[in-house]
N, C-alpha and C. Protein backbone atom coordinates (compact mmCIF):
# COMPACT_ATOMS: atom_id res chain seq x y z
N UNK A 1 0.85 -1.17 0.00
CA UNK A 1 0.00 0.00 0.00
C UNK A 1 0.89 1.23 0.00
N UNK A 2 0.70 2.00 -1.20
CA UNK A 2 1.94 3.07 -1.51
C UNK A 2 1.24 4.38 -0.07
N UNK A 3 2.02 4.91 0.87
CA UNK A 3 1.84 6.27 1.83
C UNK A 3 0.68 5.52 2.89
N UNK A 4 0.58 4.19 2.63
CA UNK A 4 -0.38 3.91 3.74
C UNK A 4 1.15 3.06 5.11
N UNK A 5 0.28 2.66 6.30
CA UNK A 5 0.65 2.01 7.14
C UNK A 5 -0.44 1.10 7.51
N UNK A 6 0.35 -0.37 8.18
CA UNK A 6 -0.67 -1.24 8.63
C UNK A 6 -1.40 -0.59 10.25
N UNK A 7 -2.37 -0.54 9.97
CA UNK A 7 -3.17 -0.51 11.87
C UNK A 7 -3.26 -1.60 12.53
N UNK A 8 -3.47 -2.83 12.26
CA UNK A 8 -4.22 -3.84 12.80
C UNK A 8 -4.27 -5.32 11.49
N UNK A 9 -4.44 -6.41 12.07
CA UNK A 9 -4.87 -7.46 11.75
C UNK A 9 -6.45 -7.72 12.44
N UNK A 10 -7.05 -8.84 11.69
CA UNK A 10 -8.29 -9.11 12.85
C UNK A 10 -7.85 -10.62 11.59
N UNK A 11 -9.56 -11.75 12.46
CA UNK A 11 -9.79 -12.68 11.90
C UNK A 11 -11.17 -13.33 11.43
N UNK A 12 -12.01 -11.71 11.15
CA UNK A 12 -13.27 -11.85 10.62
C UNK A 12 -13.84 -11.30 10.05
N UNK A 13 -14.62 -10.92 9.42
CA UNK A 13 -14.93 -10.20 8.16
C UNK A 13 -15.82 -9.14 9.14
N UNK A 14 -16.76 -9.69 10.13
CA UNK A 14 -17.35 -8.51 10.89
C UNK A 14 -16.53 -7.37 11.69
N UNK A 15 -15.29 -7.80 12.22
CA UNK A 15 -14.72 -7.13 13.37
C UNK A 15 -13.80 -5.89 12.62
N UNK A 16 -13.40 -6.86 10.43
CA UNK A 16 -12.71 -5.89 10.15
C UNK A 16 -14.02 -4.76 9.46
N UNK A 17 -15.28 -5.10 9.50
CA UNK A 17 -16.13 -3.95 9.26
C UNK A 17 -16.10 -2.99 10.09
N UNK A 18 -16.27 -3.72 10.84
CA UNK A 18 -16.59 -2.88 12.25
C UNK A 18 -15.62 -1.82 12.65
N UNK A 19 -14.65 -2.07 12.25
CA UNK A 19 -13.17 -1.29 12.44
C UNK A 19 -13.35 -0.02 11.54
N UNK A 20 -13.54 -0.46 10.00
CA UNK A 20 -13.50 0.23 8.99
C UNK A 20 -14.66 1.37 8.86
N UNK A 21 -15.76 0.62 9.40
CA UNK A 21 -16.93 1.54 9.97
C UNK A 21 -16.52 2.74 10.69
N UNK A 22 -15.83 2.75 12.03
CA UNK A 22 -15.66 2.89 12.91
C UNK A 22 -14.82 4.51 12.29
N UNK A 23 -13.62 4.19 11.62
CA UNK A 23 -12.86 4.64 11.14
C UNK A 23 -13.46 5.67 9.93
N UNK A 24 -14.50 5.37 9.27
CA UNK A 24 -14.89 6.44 8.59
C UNK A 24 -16.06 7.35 9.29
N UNK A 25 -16.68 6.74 10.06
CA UNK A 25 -16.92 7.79 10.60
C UNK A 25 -16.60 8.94 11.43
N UNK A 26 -15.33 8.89 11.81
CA UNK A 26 -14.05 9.76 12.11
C UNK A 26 -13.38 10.50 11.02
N UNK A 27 -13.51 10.00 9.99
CA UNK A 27 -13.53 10.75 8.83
C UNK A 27 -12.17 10.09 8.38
N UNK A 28 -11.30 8.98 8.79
CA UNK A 28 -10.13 8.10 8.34
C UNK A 28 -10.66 7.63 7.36
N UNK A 29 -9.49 7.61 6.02
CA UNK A 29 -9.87 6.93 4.76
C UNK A 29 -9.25 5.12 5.17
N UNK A 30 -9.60 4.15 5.10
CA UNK A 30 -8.97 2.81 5.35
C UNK A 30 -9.10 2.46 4.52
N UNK A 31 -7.74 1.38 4.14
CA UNK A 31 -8.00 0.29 2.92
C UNK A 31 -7.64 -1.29 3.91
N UNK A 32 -8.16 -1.87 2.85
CA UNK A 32 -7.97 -3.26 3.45
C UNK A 32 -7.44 -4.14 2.86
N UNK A 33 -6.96 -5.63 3.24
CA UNK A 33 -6.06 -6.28 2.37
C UNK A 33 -6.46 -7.88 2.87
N UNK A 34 -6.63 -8.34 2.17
CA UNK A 34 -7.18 -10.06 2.26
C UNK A 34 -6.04 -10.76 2.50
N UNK A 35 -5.96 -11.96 3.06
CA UNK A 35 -4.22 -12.68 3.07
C UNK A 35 -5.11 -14.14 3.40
N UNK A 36 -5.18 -14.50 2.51
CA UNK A 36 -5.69 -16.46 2.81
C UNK A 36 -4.22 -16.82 3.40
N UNK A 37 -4.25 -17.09 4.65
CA UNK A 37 -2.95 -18.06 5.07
C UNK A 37 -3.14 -19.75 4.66
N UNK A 38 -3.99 -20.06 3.94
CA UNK A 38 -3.94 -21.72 3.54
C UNK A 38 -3.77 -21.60 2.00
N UNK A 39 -3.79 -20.89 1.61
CA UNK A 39 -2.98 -20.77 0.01
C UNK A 39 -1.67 -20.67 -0.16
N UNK A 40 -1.11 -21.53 -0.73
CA UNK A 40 0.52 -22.21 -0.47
C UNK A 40 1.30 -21.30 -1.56
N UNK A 41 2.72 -21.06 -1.50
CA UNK A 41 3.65 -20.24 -2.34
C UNK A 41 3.50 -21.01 -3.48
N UNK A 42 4.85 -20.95 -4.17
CA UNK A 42 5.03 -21.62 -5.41
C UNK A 42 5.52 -22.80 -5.00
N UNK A 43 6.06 -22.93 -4.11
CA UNK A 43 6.54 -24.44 -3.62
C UNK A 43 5.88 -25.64 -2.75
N UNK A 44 4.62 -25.04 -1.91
CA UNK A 44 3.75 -25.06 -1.14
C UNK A 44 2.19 -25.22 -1.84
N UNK A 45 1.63 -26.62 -1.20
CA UNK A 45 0.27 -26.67 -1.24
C UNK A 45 -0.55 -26.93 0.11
N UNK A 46 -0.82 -25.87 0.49
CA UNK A 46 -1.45 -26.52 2.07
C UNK A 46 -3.22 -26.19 1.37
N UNK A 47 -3.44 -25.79 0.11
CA UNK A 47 -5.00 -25.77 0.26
C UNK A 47 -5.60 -27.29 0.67
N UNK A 48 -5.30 -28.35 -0.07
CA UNK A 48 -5.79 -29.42 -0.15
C UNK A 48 -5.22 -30.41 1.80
N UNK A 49 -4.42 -29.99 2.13
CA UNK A 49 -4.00 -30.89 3.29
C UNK A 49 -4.07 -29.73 4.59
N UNK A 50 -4.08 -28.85 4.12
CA UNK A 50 -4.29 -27.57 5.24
C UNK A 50 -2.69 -27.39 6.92
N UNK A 51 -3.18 -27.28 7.55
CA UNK A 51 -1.68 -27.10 8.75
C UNK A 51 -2.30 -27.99 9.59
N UNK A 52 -1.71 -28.59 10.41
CA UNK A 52 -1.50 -29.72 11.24
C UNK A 52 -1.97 -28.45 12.44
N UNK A 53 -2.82 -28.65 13.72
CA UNK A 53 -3.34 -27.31 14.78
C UNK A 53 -3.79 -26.18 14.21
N UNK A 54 -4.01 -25.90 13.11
CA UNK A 54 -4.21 -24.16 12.80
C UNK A 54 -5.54 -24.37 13.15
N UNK A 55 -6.16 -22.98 13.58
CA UNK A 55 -7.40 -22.83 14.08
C UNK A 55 -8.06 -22.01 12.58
N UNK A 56 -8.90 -23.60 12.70
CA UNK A 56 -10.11 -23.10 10.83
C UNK A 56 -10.49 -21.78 10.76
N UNK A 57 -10.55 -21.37 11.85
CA UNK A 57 -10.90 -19.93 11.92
C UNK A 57 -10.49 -18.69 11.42
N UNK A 58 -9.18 -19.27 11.85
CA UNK A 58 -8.39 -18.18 11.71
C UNK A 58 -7.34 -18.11 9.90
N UNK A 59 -8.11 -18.73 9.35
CA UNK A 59 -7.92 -18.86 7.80
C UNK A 59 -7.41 -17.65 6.86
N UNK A 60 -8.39 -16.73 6.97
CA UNK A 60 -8.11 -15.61 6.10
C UNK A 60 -8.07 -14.23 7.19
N UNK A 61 -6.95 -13.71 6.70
CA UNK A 61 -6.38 -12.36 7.88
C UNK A 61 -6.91 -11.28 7.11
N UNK A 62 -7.28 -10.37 7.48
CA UNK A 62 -7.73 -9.02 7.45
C UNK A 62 -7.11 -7.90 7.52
N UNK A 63 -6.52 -6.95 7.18
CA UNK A 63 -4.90 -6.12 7.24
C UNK A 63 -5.74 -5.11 6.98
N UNK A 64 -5.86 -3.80 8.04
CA UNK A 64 -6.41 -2.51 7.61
C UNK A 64 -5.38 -1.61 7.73
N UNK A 65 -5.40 -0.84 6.43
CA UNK A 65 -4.23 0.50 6.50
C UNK A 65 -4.84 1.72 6.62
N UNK A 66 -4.17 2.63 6.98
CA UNK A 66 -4.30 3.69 7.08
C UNK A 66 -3.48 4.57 6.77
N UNK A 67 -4.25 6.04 6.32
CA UNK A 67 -2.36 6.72 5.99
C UNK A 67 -1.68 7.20 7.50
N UNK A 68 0.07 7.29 6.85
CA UNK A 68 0.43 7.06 7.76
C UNK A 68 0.63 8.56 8.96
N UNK A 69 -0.23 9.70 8.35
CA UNK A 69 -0.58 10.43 9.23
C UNK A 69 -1.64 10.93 9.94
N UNK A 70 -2.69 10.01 9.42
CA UNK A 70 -3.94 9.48 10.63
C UNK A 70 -3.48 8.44 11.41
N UNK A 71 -2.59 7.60 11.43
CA UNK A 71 -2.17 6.37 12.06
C UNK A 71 -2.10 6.38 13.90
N UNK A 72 -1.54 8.03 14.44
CA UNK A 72 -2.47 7.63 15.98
C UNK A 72 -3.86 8.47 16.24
N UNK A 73 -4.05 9.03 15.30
CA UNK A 73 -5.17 8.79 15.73
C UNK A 73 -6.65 7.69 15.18
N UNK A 74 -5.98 7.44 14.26
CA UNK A 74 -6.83 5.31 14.28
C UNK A 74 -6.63 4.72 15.56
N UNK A 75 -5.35 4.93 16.11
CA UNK A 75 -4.97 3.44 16.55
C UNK A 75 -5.93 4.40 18.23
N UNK A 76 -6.40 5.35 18.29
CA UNK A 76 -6.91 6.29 19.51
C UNK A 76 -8.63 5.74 19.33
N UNK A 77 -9.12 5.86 17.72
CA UNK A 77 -10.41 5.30 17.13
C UNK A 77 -10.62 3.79 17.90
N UNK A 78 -9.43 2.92 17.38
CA UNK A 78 -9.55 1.95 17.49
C UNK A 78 -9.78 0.93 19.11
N UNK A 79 -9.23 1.96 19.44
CA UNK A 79 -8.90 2.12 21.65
C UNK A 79 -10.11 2.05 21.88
N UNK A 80 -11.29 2.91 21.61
CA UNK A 80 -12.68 2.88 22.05
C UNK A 80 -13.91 2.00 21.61
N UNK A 81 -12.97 1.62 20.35
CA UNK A 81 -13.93 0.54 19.48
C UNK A 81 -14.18 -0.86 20.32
């Protein structure tokens, strides 16, 4: 993300609404970024056999940016959220 910074991870599609919600109504512009952790590199196939303990849950990560001179006061947004 070109002039952005990361704020946060989460591990659900509601909590990263809720965030992003949260954040525009403060008037923060956020972007977001998808990351399937069970989709394997070029060398790597964990779709089909998946990780030995990983919690199913916690499958696809959620990455919200912000630019990086709203960044404390998101992370001040994010304190009350």
């Amino acid at each position: 993300m070109l002039f952005k910074t990361e704020l946060t991870e989460v591990f659900t599609m509601a909590e990263m609404d809720k965030i992003v919600k949260a954040l525009s109504a403060k008037g923060i512009d956020a972007a977001t970024k998808t990351v399937d952790l069970m989709s394997g590199g070029l060398f790597e196939n964990r779709r089909s056999s998946g990780t030995f303990g990983m919690n199913a849950e916690a499958r696809v990560v959620y990455k919200i940016y912000v630019k990086r001179a709203d960044l404390e006061f998101a992370k001040s947004v994010l304190a009350i959220i």
